[in-house]
Protein backbone atom coordinates (compact mmCIF):
# COMPACT_ATOMS: atom_id res chain seq x y z
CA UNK A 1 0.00 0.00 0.00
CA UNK A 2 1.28 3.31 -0.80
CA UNK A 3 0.91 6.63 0.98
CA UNK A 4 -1.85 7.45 -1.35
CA UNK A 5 -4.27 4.95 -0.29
CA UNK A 6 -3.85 5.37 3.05
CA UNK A 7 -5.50 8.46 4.64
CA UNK A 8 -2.93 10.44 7.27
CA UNK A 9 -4.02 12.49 10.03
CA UNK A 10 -0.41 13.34 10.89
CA UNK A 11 -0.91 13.52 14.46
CA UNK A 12 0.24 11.03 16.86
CA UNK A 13 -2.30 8.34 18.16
CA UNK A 14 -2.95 8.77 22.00
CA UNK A 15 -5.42 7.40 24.09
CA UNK A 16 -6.26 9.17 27.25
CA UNK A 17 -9.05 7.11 29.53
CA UNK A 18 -10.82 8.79 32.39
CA UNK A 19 -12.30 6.06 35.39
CA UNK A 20 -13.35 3.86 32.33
CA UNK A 21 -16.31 6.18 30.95
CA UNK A 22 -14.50 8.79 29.20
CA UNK A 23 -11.97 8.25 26.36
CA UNK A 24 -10.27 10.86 24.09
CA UNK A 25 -8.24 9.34 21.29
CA UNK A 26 -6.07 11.11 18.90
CA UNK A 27 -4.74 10.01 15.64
CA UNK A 28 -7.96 8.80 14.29
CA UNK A 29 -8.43 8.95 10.52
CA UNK A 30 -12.46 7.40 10.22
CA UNK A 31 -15.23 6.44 12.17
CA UNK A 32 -15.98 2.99 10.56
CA UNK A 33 -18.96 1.71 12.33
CA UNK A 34 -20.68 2.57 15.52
CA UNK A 35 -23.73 1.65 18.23
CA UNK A 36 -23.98 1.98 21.84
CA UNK A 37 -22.23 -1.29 22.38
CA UNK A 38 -19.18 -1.04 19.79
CA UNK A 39 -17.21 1.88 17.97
CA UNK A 40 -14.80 1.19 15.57
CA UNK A 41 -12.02 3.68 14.64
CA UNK A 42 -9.52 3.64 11.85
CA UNK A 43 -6.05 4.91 13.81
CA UNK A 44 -2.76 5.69 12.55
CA UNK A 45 -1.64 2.19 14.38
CA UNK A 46 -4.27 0.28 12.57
CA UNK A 47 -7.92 -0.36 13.56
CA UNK A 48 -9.29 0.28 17.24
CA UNK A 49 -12.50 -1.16 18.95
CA UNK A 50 -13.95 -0.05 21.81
CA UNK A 51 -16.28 -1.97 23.62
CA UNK A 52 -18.80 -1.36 25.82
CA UNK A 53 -22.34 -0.02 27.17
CA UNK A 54 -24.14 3.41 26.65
CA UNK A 55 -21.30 4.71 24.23
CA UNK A 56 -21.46 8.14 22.76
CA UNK A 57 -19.51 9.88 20.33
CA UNK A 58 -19.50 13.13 22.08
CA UNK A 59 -16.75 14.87 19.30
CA UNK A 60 -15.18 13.44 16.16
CA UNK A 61 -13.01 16.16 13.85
CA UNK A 62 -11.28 14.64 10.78
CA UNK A 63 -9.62 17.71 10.70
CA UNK A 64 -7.94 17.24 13.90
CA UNK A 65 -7.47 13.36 14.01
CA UNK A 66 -9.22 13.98 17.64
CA UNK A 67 -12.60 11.79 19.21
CA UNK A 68 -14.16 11.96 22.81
CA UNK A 69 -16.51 9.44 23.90
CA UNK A 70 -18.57 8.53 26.70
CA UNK A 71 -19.87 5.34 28.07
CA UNK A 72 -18.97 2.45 30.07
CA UNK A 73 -15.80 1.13 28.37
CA UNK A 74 -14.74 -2.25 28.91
CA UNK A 75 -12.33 -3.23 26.08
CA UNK A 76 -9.94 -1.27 23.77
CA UNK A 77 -8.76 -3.83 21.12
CA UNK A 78 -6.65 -3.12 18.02
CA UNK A 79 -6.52 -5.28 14.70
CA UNK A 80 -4.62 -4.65 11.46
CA UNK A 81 -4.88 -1.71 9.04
CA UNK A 82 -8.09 -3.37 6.69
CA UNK A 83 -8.03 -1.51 3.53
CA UNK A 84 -11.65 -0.11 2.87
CA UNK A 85 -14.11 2.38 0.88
CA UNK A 86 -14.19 4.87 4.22
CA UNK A 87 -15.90 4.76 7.05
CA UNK A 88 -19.29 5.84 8.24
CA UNK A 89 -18.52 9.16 8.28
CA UNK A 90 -16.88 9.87 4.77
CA UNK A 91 -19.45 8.19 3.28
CA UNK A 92 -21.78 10.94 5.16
CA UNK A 93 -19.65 13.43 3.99
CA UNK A 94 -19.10 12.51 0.48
């Protein structure tokens, strides 16, 4: 894959997680699917699910690479880069 396929934020990827019901994550490039039970984010280190109850997507900028959510978290797992068509939201934004 070369650096044209893959979309770049050009931030770092951070997570910062607040007594398990607040998470702010930098470096994310797409929101790829979402429900109160599961988000999935397209990072700059590959794909990143959260898991959990009652989650909300309080702020997403593409701009900025930066997402807050709320919710009870109870995993954060990450899987490999998976080459797609976008995620939810540039499809919305298309």
């Amino acid at each position: 894959m070369n650096n044209d396929e893959r979309p770049t934020v050009g931030k770092k990827h951070n997570l910062i997680m607040e007594d398990r019901k607040i998470l702010s994550v930098s470096g994310v490039v797409d929101v790829s699917a979402f429900d109160e039970e599961k988000i999935q984010l397209v990072t700059e280190n590959g794909e990143l699910t959260v898991g959990g109850y009652s989650l909300h997507i309080n702020r997403f900028s593409q701009d900025t690479g930066e997402l807050n959510l709320d919710g009870e978290i109870c995993s954060l797992v990450y899987s490999e880069n998976k080459q797609n068509d976008g995620g939810f939201f540039s499809k919305l934004f298309k």
